[in-house]
Protein backbone atom coordinates (compact mmCIF):
# COMPACT_ATOMS: atom_id res chain seq x y z
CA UNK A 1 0.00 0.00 0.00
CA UNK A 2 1.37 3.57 -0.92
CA UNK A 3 1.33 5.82 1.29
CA UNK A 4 -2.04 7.81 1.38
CA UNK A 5 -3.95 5.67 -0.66
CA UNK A 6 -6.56 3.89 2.22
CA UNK A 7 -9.18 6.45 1.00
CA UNK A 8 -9.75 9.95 -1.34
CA UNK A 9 -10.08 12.98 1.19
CA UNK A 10 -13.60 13.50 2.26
CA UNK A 11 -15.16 17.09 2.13
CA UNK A 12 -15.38 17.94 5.32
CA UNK A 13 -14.62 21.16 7.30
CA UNK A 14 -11.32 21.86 8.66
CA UNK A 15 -10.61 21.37 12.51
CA UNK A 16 -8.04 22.79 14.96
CA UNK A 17 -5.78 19.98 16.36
CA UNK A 18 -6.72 16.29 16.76
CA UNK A 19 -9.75 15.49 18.81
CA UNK A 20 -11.02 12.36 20.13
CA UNK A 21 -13.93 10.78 22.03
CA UNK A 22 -13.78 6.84 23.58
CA UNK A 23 -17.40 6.00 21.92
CA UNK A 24 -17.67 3.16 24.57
CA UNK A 25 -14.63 1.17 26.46
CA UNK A 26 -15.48 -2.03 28.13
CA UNK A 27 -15.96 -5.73 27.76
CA UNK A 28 -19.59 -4.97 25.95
CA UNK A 29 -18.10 -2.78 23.15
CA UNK A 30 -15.21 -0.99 22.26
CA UNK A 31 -15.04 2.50 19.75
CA UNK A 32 -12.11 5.28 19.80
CA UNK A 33 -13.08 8.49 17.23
CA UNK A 34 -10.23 10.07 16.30
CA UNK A 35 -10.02 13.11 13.72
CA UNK A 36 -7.92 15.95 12.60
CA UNK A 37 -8.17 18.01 9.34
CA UNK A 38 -10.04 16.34 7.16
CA UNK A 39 -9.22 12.70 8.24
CA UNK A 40 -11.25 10.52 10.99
CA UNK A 41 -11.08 7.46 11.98
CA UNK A 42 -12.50 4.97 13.91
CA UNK A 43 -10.11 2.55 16.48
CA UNK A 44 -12.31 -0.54 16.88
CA UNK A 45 -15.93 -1.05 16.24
CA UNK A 46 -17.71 -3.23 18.47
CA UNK A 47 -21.23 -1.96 18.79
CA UNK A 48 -23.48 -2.44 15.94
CA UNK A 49 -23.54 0.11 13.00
CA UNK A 50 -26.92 1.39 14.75
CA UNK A 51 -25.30 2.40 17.99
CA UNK A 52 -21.99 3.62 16.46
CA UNK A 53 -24.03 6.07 14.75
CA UNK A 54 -25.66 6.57 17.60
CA UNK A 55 -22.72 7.29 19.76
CA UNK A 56 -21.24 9.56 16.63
CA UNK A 57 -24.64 11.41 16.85
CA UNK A 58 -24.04 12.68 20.58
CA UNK A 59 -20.80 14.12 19.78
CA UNK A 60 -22.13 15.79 16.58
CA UNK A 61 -20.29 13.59 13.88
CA UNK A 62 -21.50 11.16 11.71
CA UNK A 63 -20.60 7.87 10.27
CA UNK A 64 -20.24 9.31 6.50
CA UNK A 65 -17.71 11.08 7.39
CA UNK A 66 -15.43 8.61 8.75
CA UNK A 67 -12.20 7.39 6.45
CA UNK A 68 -11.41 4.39 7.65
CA UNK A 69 -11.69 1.90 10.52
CA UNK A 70 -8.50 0.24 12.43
CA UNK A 71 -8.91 -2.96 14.16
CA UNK A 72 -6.92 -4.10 17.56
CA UNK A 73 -7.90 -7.90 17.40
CA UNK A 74 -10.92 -10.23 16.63
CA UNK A 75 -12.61 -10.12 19.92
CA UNK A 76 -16.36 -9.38 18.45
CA UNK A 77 -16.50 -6.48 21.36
CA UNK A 78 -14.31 -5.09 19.12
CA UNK A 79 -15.08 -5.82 15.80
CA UNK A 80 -18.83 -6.79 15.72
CA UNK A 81 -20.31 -3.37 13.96
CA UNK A 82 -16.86 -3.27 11.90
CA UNK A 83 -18.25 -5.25 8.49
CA UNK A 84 -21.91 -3.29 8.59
CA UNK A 85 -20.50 -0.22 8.63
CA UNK A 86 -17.18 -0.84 6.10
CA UNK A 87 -19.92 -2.35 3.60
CA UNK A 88 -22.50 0.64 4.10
CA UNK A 89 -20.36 3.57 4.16
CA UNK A 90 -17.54 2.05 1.32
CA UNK A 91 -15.06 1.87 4.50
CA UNK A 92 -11.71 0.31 3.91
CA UNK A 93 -10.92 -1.58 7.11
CA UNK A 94 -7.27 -1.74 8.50
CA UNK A 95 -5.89 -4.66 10.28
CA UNK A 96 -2.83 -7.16 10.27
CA UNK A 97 -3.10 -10.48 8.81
CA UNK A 98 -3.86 -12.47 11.44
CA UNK A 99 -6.70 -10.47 12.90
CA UNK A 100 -8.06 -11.18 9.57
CA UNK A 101 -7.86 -14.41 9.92
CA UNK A 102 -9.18 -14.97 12.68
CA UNK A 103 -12.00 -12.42 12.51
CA UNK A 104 -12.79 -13.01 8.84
CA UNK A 105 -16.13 -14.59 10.20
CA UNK A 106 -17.39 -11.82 12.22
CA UNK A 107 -16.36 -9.05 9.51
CA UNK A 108 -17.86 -10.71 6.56
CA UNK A 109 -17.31 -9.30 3.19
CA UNK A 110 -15.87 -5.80 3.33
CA UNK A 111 -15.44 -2.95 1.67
CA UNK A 112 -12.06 -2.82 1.32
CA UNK A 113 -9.49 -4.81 3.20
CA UNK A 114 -5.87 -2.99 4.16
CA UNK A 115 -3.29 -5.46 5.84
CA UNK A 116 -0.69 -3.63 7.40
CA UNK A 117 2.55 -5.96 9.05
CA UNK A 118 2.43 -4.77 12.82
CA UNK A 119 4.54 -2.36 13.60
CA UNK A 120 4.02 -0.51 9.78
CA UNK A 121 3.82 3.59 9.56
CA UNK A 122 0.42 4.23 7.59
CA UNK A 123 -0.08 7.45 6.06
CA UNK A 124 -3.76 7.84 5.77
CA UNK A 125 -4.43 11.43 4.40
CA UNK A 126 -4.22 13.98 7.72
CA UNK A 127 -3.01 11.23 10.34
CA UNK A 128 0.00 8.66 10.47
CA UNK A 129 -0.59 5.59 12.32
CA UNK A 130 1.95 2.94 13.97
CA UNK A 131 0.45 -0.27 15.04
CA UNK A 132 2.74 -2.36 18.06
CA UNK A 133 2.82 -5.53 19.50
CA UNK A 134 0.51 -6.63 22.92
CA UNK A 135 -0.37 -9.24 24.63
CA UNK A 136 -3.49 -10.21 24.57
CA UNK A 137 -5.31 -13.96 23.75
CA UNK A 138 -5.90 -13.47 19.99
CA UNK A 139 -3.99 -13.84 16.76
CA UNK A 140 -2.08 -10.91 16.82
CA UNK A 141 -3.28 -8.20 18.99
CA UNK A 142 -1.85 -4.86 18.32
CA UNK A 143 -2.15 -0.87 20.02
CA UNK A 144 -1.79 2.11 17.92
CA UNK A 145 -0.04 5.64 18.05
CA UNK A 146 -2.13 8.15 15.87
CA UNK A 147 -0.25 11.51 14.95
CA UNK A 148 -0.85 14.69 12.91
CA UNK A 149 2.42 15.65 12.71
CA UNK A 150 1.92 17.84 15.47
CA UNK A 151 0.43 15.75 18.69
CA UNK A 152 -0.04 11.87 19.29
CA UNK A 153 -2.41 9.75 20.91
CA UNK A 154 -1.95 6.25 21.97
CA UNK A 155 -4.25 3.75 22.43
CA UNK A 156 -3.76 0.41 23.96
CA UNK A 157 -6.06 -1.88 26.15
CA UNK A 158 -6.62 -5.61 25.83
CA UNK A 159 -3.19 -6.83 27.28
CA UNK A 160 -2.04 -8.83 29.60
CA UNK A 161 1.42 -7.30 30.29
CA UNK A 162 3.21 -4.06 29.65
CA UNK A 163 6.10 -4.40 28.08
CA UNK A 164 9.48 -2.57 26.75
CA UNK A 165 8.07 -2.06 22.95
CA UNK A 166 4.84 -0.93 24.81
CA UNK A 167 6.66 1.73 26.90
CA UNK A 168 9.04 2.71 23.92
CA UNK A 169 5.92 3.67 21.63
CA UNK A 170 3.42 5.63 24.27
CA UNK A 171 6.11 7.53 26.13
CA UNK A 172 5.59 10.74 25.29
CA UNK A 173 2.42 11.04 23.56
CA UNK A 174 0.22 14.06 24.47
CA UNK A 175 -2.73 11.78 24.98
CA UNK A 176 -3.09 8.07 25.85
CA UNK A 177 -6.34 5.67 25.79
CA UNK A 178 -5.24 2.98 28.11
CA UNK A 179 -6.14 -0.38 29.95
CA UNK A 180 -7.44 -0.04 33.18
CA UNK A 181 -9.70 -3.17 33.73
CA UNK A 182 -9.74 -4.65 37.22
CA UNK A 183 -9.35 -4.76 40.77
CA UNK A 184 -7.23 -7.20 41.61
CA UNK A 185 -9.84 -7.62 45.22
CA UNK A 186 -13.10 -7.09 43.70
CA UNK A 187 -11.59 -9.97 41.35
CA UNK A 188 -10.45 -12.12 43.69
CA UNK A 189 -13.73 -11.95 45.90
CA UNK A 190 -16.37 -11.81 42.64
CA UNK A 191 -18.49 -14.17 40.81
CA UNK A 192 -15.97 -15.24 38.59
CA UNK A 193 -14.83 -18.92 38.92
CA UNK A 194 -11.07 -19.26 39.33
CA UNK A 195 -10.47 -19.87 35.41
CA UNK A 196 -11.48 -17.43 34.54
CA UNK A 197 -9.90 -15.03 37.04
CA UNK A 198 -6.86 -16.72 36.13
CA UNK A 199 -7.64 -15.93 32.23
CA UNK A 200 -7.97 -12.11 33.64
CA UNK A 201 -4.79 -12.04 35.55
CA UNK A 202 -2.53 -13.58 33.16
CA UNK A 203 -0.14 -12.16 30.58
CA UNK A 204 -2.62 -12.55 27.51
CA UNK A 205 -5.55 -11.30 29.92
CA UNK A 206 -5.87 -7.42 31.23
CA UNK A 207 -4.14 -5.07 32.71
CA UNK A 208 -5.81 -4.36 36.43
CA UNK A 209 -5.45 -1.04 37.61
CA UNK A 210 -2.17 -1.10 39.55
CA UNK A 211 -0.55 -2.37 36.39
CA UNK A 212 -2.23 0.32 34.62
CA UNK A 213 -1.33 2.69 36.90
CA UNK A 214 2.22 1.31 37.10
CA UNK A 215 2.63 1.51 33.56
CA UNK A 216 1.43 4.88 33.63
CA UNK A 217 4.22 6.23 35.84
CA UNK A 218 7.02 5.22 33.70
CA UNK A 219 5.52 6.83 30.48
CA UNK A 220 4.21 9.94 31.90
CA UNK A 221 6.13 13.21 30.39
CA UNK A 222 5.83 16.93 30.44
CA UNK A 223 3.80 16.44 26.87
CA UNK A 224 1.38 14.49 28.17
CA UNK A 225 -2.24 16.54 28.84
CA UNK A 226 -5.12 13.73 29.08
CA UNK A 227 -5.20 10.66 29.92
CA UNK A 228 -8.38 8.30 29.65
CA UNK A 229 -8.48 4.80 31.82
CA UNK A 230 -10.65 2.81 30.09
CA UNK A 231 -12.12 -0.82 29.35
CA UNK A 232 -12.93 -0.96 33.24
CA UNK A 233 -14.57 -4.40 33.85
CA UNK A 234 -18.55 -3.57 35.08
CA UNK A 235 -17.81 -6.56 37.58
CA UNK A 236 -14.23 -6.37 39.14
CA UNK A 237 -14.10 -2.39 38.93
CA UNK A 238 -15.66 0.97 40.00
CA UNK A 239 -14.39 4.00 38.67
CA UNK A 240 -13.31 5.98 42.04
CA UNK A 241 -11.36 3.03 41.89
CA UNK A 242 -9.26 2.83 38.46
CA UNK A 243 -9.14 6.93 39.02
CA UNK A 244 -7.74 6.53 42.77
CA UNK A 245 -4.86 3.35 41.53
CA UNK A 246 -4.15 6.48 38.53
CA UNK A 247 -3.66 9.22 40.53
CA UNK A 248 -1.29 7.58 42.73
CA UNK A 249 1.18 8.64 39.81
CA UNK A 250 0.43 12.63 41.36
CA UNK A 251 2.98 11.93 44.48
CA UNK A 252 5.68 12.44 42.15
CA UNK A 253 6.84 16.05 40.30
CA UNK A 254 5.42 15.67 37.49
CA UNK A 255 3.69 18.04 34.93
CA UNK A 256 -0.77 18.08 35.40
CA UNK A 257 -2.68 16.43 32.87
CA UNK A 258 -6.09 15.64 32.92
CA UNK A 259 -7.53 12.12 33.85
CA UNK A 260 -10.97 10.70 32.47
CA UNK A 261 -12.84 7.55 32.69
CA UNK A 262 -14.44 5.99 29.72
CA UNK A 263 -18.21 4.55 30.11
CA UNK A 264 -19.53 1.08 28.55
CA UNK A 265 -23.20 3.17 28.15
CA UNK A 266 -21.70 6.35 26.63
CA UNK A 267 -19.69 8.13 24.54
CA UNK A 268 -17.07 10.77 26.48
CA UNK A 269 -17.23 14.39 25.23
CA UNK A 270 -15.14 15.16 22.17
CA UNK A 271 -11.65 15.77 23.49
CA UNK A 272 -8.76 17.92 21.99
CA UNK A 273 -5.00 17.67 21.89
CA UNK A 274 -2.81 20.80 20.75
């Protein structure tokens, strides 16, 4: 794929800096909407086309004016609205090859198919995008770093484990979407039987919120200016929780940004980087 060549510009109005709204984070659906200039994309779809356009519709944008769709991994919380929409709106749809693989099923017949090698640089009109390497229990799970050339947001939930590569490509981003998902008591004392706690816990499960907020303090930087915890389980997790585990990171001298936590039920206001 040459550079640029995902999609023709859309017609759309210009817009100062990148903004960016988590549609819906959790382990019932998962959208990022990402734009800047005349480029915006979706991370993820996993709500059906109906309440993706739904979710567009309360921050004032619409699915026609979207110019592609990037996929993490299979999981259908992730990918489940992704063929609807790709074959209704002429989306291409941007994933590495074993994601299609594996979700081939779930997508269906799309649109128009991108495979990108994780770890690629895509050019896609107004925004560059670099996928990277998790760990998560799918084919080949990946996070992404979205940049305009002037500010970056990364985006990475769904992993068991933060790693080196992990830390290397969100340090210093102005904004980050990241895994916040359990915690680690209400886990340990909740419904779920000890498999699948076990799944939750282990390297290709989720990060729980002192991992997240671990993680956190090593890629923090003077750039950074919002920060959204997000995929928070609805069983093991409470959000005074994943925000208290976060803002342990404040003890230290280090520059303010803003911290948010994304809903399963609702799409966060549209946020801007500059």
């Amino acid at each position: 794929m040459k550079p640029g060549e995902v999609r023709a510009a859309l017609v759309i109005p210009e817009r100062d800096g990148m903004r960016f709204s988590v549609l819906g984070s959790g382990s019932r659906g998962n959208s990022v909407y990402i734009e800047s200039g005349k480029t915006a994309i979706l991370i993820d779809g996993g709500f059906s086309g109906k309440e993706l356009a739904k979710r567009l519709h309360s921050i004032d944008r619409d699915l026609s004016n979207i110019t592609a769709v990037c996929v993490t991994h299979e999981h259908n919380d992730h990918i489940c609205g992704v063929g609807v929409i790709s074959r209704r709106y002429n989306l291409p749809v941007l994933a590495n090859q074993g994601t299609f693989g594996a979700g081939e099923k779930r997508l269906g017949k799309l649109s128009r198919r991108v495979e990108f090698e994780t770890g690629d640089l895509i050019e896609l009109q107004d925004l560059t995008i670099r996928s990277f390497r998790i760990s998560h229990d799918t084919a080949d799970p990946v996070g992404f770093v979205i940049g305009d050339g002037r500010v970056t947001l990364g985006c990475c939930t769904d992993t068991g484990k933060a790693t080196r590569l992990m830390e290397r490509r969100l340090a210093c981003c102005n904004g980050l979407v990241l895994e916040f998902n359990h915690n680690l008591e209400m886990l340990k004392m909740g419904p779920y039987p000890l498999a699948l706690q076990q799944r939750v816990r282990s390297s290709q499960g989720h990060l729980s919120n002192e991992d997240g907020a671990d993680f956190l303090k090593k890629i923090v930087s003077d750039r950074l200016q919002m920060v959204v915890l997000a995929h928070l389980s609805d069983t093991n997790n409470t959000p005074k929780l994943a925000l208290d585990a976060a803002e342990r990171i404040f003890s230290s001298d280090i520059s303010d940004f803003e911290l948010v936590v994304a809903s399963q039920e609702r799409a966060t206001p549209l946020m801007s980087l500059i």
